[in-house]
Protein backbone atom coordinates (compact mmCIF):
# COMPACT_ATOMS: atom_id res chain seq x y z
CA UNK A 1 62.49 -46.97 18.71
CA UNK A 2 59.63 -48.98 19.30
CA UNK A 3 57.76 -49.35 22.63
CA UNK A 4 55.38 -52.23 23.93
CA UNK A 5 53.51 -52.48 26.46
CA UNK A 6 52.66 -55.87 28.01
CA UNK A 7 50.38 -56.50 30.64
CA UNK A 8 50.00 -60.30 31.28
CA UNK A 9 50.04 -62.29 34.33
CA UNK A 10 51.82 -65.49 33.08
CA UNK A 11 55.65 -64.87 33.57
CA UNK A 12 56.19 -67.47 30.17
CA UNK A 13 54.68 -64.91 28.00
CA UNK A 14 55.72 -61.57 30.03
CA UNK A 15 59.61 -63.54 28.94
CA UNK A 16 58.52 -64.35 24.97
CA UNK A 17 56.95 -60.95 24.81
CA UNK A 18 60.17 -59.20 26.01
CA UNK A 19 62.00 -61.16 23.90
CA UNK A 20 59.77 -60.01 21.05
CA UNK A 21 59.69 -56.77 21.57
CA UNK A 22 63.58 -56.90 21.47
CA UNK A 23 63.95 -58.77 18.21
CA UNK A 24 61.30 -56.32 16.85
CA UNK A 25 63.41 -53.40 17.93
CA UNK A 26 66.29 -54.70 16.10
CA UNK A 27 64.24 -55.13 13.30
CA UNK A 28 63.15 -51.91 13.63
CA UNK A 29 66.90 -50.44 13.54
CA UNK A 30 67.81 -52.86 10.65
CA UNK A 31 65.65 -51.01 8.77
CA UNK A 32 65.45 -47.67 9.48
CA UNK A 33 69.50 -48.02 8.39
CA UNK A 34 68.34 -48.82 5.18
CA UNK A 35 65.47 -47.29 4.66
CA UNK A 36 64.85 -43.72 5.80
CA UNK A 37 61.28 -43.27 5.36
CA UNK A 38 59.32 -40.96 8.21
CA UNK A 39 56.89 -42.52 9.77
CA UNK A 40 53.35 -42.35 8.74
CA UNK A 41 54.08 -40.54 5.57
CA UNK A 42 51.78 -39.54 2.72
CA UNK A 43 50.40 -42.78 1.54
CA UNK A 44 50.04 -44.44 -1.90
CA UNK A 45 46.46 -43.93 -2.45
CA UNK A 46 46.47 -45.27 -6.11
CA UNK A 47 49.51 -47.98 -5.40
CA UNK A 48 49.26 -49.77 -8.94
CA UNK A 49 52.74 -51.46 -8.39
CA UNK A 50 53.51 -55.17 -9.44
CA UNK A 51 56.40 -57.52 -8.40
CA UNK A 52 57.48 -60.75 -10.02
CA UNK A 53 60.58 -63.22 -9.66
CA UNK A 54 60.49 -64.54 -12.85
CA UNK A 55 61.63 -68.40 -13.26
CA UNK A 56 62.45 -71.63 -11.42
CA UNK A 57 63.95 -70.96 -8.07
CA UNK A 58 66.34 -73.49 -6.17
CA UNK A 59 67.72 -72.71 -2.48
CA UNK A 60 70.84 -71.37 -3.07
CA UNK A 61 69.88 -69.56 -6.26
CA UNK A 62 70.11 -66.25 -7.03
CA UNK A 63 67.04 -64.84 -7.83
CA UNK A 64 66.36 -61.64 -10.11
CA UNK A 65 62.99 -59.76 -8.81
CA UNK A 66 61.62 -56.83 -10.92
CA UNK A 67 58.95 -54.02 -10.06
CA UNK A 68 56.48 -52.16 -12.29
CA UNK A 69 54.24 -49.22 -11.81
CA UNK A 70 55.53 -48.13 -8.89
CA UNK A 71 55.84 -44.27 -8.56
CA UNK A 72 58.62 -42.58 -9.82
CA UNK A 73 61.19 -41.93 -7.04
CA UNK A 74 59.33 -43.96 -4.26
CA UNK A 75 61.52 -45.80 -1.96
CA UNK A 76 61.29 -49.66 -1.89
CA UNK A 77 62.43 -52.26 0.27
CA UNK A 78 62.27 -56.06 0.79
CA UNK A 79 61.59 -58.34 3.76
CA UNK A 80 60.71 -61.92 4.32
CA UNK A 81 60.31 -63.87 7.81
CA UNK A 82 61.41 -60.63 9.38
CA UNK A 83 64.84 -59.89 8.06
CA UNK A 84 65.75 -57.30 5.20
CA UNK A 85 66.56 -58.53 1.76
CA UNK A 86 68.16 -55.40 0.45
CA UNK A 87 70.98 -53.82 1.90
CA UNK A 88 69.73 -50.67 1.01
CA UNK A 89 66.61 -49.11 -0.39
CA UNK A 90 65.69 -49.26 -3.80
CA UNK A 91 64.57 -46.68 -5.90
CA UNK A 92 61.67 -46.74 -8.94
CA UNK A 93 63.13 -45.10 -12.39
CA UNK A 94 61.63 -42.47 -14.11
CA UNK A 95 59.39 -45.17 -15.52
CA UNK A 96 58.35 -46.38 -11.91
CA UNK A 97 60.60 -49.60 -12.66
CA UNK A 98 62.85 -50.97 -10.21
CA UNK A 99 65.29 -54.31 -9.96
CA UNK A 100 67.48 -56.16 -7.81
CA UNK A 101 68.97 -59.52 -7.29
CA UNK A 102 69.01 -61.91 -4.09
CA UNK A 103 70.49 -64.74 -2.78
CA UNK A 104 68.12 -67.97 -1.61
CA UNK A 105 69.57 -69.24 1.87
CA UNK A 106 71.04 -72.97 1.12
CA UNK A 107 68.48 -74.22 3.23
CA UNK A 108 65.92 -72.69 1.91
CA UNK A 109 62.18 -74.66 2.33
CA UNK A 110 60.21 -75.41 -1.08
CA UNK A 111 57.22 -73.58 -1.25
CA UNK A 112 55.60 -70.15 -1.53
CA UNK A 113 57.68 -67.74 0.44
CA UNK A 114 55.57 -64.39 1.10
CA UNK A 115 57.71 -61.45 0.30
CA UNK A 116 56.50 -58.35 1.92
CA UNK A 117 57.27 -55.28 -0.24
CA UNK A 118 57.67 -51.87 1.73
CA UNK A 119 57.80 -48.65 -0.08
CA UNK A 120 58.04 -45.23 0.81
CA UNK A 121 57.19 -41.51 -0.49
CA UNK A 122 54.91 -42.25 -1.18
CA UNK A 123 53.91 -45.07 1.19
CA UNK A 124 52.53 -48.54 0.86
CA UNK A 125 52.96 -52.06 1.52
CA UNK A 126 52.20 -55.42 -0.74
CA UNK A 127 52.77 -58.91 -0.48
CA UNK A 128 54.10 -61.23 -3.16
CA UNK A 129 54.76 -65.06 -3.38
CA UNK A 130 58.57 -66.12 -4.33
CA UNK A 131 58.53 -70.08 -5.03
CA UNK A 132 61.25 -72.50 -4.09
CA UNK A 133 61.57 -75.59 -6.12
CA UNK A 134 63.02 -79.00 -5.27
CA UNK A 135 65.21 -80.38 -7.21
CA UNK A 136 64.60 -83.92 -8.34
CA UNK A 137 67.44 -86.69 -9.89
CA UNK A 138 66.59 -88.18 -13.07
CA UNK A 139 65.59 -91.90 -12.87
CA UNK A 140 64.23 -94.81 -14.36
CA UNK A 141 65.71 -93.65 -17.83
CA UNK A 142 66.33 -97.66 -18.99
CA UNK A 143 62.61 -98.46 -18.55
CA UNK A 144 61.71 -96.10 -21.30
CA UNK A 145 62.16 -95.76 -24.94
CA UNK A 146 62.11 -91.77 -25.81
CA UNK A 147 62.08 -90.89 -29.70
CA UNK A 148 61.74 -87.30 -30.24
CA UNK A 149 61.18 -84.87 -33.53
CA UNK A 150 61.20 -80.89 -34.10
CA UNK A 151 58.15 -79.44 -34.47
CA UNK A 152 56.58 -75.84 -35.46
CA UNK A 153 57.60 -72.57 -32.77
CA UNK A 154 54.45 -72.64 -30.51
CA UNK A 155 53.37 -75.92 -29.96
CA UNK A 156 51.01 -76.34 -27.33
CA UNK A 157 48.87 -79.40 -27.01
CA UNK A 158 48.37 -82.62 -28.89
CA UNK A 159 45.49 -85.54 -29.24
CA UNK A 160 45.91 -88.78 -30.84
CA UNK A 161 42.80 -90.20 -33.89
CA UNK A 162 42.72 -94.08 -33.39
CA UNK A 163 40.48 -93.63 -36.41
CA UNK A 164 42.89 -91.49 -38.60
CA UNK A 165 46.13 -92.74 -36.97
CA UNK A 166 47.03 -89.95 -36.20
CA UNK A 167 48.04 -86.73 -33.52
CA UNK A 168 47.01 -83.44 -34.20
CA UNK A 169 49.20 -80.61 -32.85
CA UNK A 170 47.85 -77.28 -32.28
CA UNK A 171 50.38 -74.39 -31.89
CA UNK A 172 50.55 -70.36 -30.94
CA UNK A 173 53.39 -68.15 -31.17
CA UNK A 174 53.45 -64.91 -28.65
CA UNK A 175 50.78 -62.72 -27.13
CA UNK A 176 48.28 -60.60 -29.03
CA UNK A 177 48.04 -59.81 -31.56
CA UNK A 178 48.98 -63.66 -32.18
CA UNK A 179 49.96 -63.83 -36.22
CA UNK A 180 51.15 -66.92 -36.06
CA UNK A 181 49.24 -70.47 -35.57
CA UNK A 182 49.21 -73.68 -37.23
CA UNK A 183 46.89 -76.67 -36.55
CA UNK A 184 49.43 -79.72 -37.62
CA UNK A 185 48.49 -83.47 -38.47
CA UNK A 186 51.65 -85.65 -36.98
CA UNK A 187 52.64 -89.25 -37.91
CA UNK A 188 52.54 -90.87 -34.67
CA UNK A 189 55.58 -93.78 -36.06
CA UNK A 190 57.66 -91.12 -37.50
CA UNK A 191 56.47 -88.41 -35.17
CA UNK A 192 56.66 -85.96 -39.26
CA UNK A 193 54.30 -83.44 -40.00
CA UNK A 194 52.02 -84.91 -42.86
CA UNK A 195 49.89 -81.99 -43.26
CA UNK A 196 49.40 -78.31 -41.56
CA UNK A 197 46.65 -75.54 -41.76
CA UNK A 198 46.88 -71.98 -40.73
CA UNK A 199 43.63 -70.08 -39.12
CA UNK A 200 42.16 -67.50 -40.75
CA UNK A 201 42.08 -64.05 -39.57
CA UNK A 202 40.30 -62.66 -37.19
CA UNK A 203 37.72 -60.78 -38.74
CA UNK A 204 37.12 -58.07 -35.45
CA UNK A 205 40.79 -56.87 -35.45
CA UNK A 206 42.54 -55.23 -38.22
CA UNK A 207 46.13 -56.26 -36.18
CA UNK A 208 46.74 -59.52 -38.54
CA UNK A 209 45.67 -61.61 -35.22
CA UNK A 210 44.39 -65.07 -36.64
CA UNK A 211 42.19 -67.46 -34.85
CA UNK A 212 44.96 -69.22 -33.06
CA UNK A 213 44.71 -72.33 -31.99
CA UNK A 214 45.50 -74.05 -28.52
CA UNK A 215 43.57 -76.64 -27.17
CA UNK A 216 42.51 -79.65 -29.05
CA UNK A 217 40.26 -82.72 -29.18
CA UNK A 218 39.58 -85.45 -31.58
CA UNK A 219 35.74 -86.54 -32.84
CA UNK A 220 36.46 -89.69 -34.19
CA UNK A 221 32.24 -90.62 -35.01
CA UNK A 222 32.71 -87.04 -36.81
CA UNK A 223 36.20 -87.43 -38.11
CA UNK A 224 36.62 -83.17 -37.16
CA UNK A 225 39.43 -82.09 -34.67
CA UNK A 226 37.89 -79.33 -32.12
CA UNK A 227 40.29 -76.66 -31.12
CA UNK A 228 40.33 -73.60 -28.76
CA UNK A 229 40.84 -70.26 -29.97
CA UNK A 230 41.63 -68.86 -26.42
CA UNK A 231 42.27 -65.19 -27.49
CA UNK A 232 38.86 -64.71 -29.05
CA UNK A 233 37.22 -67.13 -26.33
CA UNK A 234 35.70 -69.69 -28.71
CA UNK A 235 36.03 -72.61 -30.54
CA UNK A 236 36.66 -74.14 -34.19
CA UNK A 237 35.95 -77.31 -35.82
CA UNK A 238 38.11 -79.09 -38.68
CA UNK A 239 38.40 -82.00 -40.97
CA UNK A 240 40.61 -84.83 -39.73
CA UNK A 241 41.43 -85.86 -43.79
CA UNK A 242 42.41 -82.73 -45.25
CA UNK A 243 42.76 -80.18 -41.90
CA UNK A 244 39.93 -77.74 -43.65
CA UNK A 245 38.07 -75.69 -41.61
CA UNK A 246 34.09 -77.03 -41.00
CA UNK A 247 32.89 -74.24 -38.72
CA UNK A 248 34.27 -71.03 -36.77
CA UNK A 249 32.32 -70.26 -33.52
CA UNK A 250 32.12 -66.75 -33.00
CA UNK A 251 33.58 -64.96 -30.85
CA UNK A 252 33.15 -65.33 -27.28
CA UNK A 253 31.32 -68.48 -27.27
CA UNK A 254 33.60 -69.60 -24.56
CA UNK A 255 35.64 -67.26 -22.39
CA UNK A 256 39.28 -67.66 -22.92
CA UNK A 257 38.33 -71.18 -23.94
CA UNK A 258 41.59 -73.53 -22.80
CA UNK A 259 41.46 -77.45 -23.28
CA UNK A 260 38.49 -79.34 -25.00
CA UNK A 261 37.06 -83.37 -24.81
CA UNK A 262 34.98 -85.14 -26.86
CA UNK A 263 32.11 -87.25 -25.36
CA UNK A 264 31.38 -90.09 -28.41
CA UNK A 265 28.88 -91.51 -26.29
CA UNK A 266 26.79 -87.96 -25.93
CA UNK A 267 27.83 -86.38 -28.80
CA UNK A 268 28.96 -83.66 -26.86
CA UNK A 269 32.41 -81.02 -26.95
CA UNK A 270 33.21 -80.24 -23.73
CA UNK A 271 34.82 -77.08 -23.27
CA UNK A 272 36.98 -75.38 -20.30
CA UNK A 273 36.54 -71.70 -19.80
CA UNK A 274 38.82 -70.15 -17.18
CA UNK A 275 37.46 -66.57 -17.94
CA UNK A 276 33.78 -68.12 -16.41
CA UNK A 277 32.87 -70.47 -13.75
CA UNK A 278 31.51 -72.91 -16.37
CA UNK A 279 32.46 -75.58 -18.91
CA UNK A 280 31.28 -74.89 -22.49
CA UNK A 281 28.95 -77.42 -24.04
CA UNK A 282 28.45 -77.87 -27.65
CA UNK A 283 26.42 -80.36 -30.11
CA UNK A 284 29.42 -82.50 -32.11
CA UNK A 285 26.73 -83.35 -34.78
CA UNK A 286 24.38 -80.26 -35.35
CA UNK A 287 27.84 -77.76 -34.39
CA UNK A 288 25.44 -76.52 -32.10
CA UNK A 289 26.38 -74.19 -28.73
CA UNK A 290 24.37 -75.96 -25.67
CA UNK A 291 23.69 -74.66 -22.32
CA UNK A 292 26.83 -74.43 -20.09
CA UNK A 293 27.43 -76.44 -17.23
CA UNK A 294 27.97 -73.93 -14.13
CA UNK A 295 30.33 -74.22 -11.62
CA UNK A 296 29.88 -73.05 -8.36
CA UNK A 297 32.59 -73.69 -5.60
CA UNK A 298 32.32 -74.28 -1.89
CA UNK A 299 33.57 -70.82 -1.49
CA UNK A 300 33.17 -67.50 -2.50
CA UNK A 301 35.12 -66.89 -5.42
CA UNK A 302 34.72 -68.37 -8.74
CA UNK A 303 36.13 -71.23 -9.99
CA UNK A 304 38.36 -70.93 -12.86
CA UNK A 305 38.57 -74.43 -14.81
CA UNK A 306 41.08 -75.28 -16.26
CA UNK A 307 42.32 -78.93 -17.79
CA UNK A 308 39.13 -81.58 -18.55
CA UNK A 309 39.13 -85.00 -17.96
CA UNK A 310 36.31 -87.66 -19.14
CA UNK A 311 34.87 -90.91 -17.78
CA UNK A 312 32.70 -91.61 -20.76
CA UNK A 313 31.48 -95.11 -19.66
CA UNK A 314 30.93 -93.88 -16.07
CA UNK A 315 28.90 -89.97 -17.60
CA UNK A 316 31.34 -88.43 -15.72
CA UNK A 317 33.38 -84.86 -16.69
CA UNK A 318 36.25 -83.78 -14.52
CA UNK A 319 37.92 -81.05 -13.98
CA UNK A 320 40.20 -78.36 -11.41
CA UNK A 321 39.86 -74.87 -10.81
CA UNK A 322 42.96 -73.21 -10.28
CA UNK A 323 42.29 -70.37 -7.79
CA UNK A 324 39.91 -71.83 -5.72
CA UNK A 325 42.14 -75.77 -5.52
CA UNK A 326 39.15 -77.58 -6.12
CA UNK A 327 38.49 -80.97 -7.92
CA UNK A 328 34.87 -80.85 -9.80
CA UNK A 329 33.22 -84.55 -10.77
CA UNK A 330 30.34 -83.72 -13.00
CA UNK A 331 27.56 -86.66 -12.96
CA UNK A 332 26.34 -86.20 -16.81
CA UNK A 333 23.91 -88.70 -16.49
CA UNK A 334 21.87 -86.78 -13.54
CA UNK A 335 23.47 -83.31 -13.86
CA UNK A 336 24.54 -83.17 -11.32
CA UNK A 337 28.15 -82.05 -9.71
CA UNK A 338 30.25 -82.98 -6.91
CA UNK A 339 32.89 -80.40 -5.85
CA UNK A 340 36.05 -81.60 -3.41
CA UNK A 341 38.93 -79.47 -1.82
CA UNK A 342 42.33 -80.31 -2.73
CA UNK A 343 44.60 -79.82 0.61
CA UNK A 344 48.15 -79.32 -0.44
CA UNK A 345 47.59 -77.99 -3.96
CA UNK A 346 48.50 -74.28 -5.58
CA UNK A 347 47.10 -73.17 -8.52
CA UNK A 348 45.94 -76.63 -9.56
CA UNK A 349 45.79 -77.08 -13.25
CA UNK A 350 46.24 -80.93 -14.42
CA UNK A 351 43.29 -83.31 -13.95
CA UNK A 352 43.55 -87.40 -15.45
CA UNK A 353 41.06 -90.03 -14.11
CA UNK A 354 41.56 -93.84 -13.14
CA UNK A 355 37.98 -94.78 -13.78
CA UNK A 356 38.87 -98.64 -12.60
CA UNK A 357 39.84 -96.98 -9.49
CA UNK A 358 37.85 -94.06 -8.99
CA UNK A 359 40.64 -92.12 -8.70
CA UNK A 360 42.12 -88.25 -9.92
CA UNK A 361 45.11 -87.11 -10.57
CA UNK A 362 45.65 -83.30 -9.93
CA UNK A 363 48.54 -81.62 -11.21
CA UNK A 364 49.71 -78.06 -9.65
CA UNK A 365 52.18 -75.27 -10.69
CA UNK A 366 52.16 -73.92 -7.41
CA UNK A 367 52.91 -76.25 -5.36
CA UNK A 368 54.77 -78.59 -7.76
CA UNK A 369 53.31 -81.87 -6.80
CA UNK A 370 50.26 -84.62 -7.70
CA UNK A 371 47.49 -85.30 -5.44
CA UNK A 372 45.51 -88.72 -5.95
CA UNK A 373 42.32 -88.18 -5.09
CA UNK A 374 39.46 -90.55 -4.08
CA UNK A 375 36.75 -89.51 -6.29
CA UNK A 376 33.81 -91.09 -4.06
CA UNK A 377 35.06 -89.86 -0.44
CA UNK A 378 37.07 -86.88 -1.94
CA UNK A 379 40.20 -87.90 0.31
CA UNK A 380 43.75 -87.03 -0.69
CA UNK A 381 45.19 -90.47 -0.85
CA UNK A 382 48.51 -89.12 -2.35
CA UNK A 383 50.45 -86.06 -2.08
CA UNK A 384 53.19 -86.73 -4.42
CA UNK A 385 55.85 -84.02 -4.88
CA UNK A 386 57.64 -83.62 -8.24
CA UNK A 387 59.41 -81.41 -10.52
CA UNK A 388 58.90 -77.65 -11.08
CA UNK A 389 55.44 -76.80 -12.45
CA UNK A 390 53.31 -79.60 -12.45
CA UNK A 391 51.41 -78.82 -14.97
CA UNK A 392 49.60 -81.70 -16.78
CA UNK A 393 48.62 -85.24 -16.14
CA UNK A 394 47.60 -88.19 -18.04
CA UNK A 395 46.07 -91.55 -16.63
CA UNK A 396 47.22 -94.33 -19.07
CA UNK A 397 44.99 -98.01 -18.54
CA UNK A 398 47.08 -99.64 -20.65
CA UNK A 399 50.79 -99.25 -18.38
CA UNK A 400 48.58 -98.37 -14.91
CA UNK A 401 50.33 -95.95 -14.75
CA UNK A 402 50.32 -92.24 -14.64
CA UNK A 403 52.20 -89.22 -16.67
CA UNK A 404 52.87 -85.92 -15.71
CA UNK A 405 54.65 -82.61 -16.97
CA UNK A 406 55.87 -80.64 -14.72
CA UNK A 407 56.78 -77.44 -17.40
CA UNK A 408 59.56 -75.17 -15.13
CA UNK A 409 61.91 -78.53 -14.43
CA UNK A 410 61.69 -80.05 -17.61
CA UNK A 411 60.46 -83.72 -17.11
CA UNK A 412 58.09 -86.25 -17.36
CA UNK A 413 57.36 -88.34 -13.79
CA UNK A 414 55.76 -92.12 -14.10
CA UNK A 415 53.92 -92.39 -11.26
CA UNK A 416 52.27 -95.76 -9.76
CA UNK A 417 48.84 -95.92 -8.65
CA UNK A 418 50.24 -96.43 -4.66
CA UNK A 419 52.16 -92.80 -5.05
CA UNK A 420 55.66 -94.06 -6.11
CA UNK A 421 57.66 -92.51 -8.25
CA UNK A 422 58.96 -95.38 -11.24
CA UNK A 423 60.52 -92.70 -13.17
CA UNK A 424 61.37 -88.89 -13.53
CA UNK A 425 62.27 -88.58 -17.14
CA UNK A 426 63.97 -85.47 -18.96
CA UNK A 427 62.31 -83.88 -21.51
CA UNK A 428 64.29 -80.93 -22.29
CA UNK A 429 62.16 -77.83 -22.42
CA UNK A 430 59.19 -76.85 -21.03
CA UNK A 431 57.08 -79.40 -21.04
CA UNK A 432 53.57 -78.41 -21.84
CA UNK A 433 50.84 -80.83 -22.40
CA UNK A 434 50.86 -84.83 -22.59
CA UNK A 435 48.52 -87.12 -24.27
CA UNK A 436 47.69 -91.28 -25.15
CA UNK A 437 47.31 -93.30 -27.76
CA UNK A 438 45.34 -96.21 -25.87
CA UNK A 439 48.44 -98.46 -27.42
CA UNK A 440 50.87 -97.96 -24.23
CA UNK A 441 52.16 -94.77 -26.40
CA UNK A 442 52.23 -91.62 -24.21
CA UNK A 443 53.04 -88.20 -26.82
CA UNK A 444 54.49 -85.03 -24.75
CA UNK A 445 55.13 -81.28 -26.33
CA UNK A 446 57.57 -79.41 -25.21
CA UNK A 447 57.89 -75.53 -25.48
CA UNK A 448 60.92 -73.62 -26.68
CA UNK A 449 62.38 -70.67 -24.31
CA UNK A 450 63.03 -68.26 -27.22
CA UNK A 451 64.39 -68.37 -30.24
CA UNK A 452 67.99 -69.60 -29.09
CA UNK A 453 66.43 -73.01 -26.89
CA UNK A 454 69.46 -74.70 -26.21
CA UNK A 455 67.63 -77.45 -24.68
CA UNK A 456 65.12 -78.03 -27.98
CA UNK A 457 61.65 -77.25 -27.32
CA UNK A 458 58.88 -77.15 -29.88
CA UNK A 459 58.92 -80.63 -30.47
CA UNK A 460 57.16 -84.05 -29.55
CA UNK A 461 57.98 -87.02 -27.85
CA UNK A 462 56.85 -90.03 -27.89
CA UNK A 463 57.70 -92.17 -24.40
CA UNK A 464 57.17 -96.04 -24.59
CA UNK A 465 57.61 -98.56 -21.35
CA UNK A 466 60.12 -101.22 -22.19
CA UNK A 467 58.62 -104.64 -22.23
């Protein structure tokens, strides 16, 4: 049993503090029945142990969580808010594995719920986050037109050549070593594949891993297509005409290099690198690596950056890091960079700009909403919550309006520059990246959950405003 002792002279908190220590002793025996552990026991000096809850998670839902590299035998149990998830304790395999299944309250809160793990023999504690969706109704389906067309396994982001008339489509299938990649030239009317290239090998690895390809940008004074090869952190450089391969960076000229924009006006390749606290720079004309631009955040880690997003009339580069939640505005002109804290974002990954407006659009997985942010004040304006995921945004001039994925609920939300919601469109899959044309046109790739998608990923869409 657990004993307190209180001295305080205020006969409000001597009550709450009684009270406390009550609830704490129940606590106490809800436990110990089921979880027999002695107290201060031989602790977990090399605790290695991971726990995840793969998935979108709904109140009411039940919710499979899974350990790994826990010690073989050792004794685990669950709590959250103070009350025991697991009727009894859990116990790693032979493989230091363990897994179990709970049930979400009905009224369970959206957001990041910390779960506190407790193991025993030996002993340790660790905290991990379980997030709880909202679910949001479909709308505003008659203001769209949707046309959609299957793709290549893998797809992963797409950019649309005024000058070629057409989207390129890079695409990556499975972790390392990654064998298969194409880079894919898409008719934007008929949304068919008109030509497709595969990336060469990579030359340190004798796996079969190819330079796969992820990210992508279009250089239409160059007419080349830049792409990200994120598992060998650099970059490559094709023709728009014929999808042949102009230059290979090598390797590590950007760590675990992740989306890329062209700057016409500079004849610059901008470059995000979430395995460094800088953005890439390169030469579009001499393909020719430039000083970085650092990134240094108004804390004390390092930012990770992650999506870019370019004013090129204003000289201004934007982008979000996702562990620190922090919007950067790079001034291009005077190099110099502003850097603004995004209350109300998690792992913030999706950045568009309203240049008329001076405005950003932040997407976040964590916390699965959109912040509008006032680029000259740095003021949340906005804190728009949406589907599951938010994962990318796009600002489109031409409808005012603004697009985002949100990958774990499967849709696209239209929202107004005064934070409404016109419409939460489904797109199937897992969304993963959305881009413009400059025509109205707004092109969206969705990812396929395994081979046996029932719901149709690794395609495109194209989503058009009625008239």
């Amino acid at each position: 049993m657990m004993q307190i002792n209180v001295n305080c002279r205020n006969s409000k908190k001597t009550t709450w503090l009684k009270q406390t220590g009550l609830a704490l002793a129940a606590l106490s025996l809800s436990i110990n029945a089921a979880y027999a552990a002695a107290t201060f026991d031989q602790p977990d000096s090399h605790f290695n142990g991971t726990v995840n809850a793969m998935g979108v998670h709904y109140a009411g839902d039940q919710v499979n969580i899974n350990g790994r590299a826990f010690t073989p035998g050792q004794e685990i149990i669950l709590l959250q808010n103070g009350h025991v998830l697991t009727e009894k304790a859990l116990k790693a395999d032979d493989k230091g594995n363990f897994s179990t299944t709970i049930t979400l309250p009905a009224d369970a809160k959206s957001g990041q719920h910390a779960i506190v793990v407790q193991a025993a023999e030996p002993s340790t504690a660790a905290v991990f986050k379980l997030k709880v969706s909202t679910k949001f109704p479909q709308s505003g389906q008659d203001k769209f037109d949707i046309t959609t067309e299957s793709l290549v396994p893998g797809v992963y982001q797409s950019a649309y050549s005024p000058k070629s008339n057409a989207i390129f489509v890079t695409s990556a299938v499975g972790r390392p070593p990654v064998r298969e990649s194409q880079l894919l030239k898409v008719d934007p009317n008929t949304l068919k594949i008109t030509a497709s290239a595969k990336p060469a090998a990579q030359q340190d690895r004798d796996d079969g891993q190819v330079q796969a390809v992820y990210g992508v940008g279009v250089d239409d004074e160059h007419g080349t297509v830049w792409v990200t090869n994120t598992r060998s952190n650099t970059v490559a450089v094709y023709k728009q005409a014929d999808l042949s391969l102009v230059k290979q960076f090598e390797n590590g000229a950007a760590p675990h290099a992740r989306d890329v924009v062209i700057d016409s006006n500079k004849q610059r390749a901008y470059v995000s690198t979430p395995g460094a606290p800088t953005v890439a720079v390169f030469d579009t004309k001499t393909l020719k690596a430039l000083p970085a631009i650092e990134l240094l955040s108004a804390g004390y880690e390092r930012p990770s950056p992650l999506s870019l997003a370019l004013d090129a009339e204003g000289g201004k580069l934007y982008t979000v890091s996702m562990n620190t939640n922090e919007l950067f505005a790079v001034d291009l002109n005077k190099n110099e960079t502003a850097v603004f804290a995004l209350p109300g974002a998690l792992s913030a990954s999706g950045v568009a700009i309203d240049a008329k407006r001076g405005h950003a659009y932040v997407a976040s997985q964590g916390s699965d909403n959109i912040l509008i942010v006032d680029t000259k004040q740095g003021k949340v304006l906005h804190d728009i919550e949406i589907g599951a995921g938010a994962l990318n945004v796009v600002f489109d001039p031409t409808t005012d309006v603004a697009y985002a994925v949100s990958r774990g609920a499967g849709t696209l939300t239209v929202i107004q520059p005064d934070g409404n919601i016109l419409a939460n469109l489904n797109l199937g899959s897992m969304p993963n990246h959305v881009s413009l044309d400059g025509q109205g046109n707004v092109y969206a790739v969705t990812k396929a959950q395994g081979k046996d998608d029932s719901l149709g990923g690794d395609r495109i869409s194209r989503i058009q405003l009625k008239k």
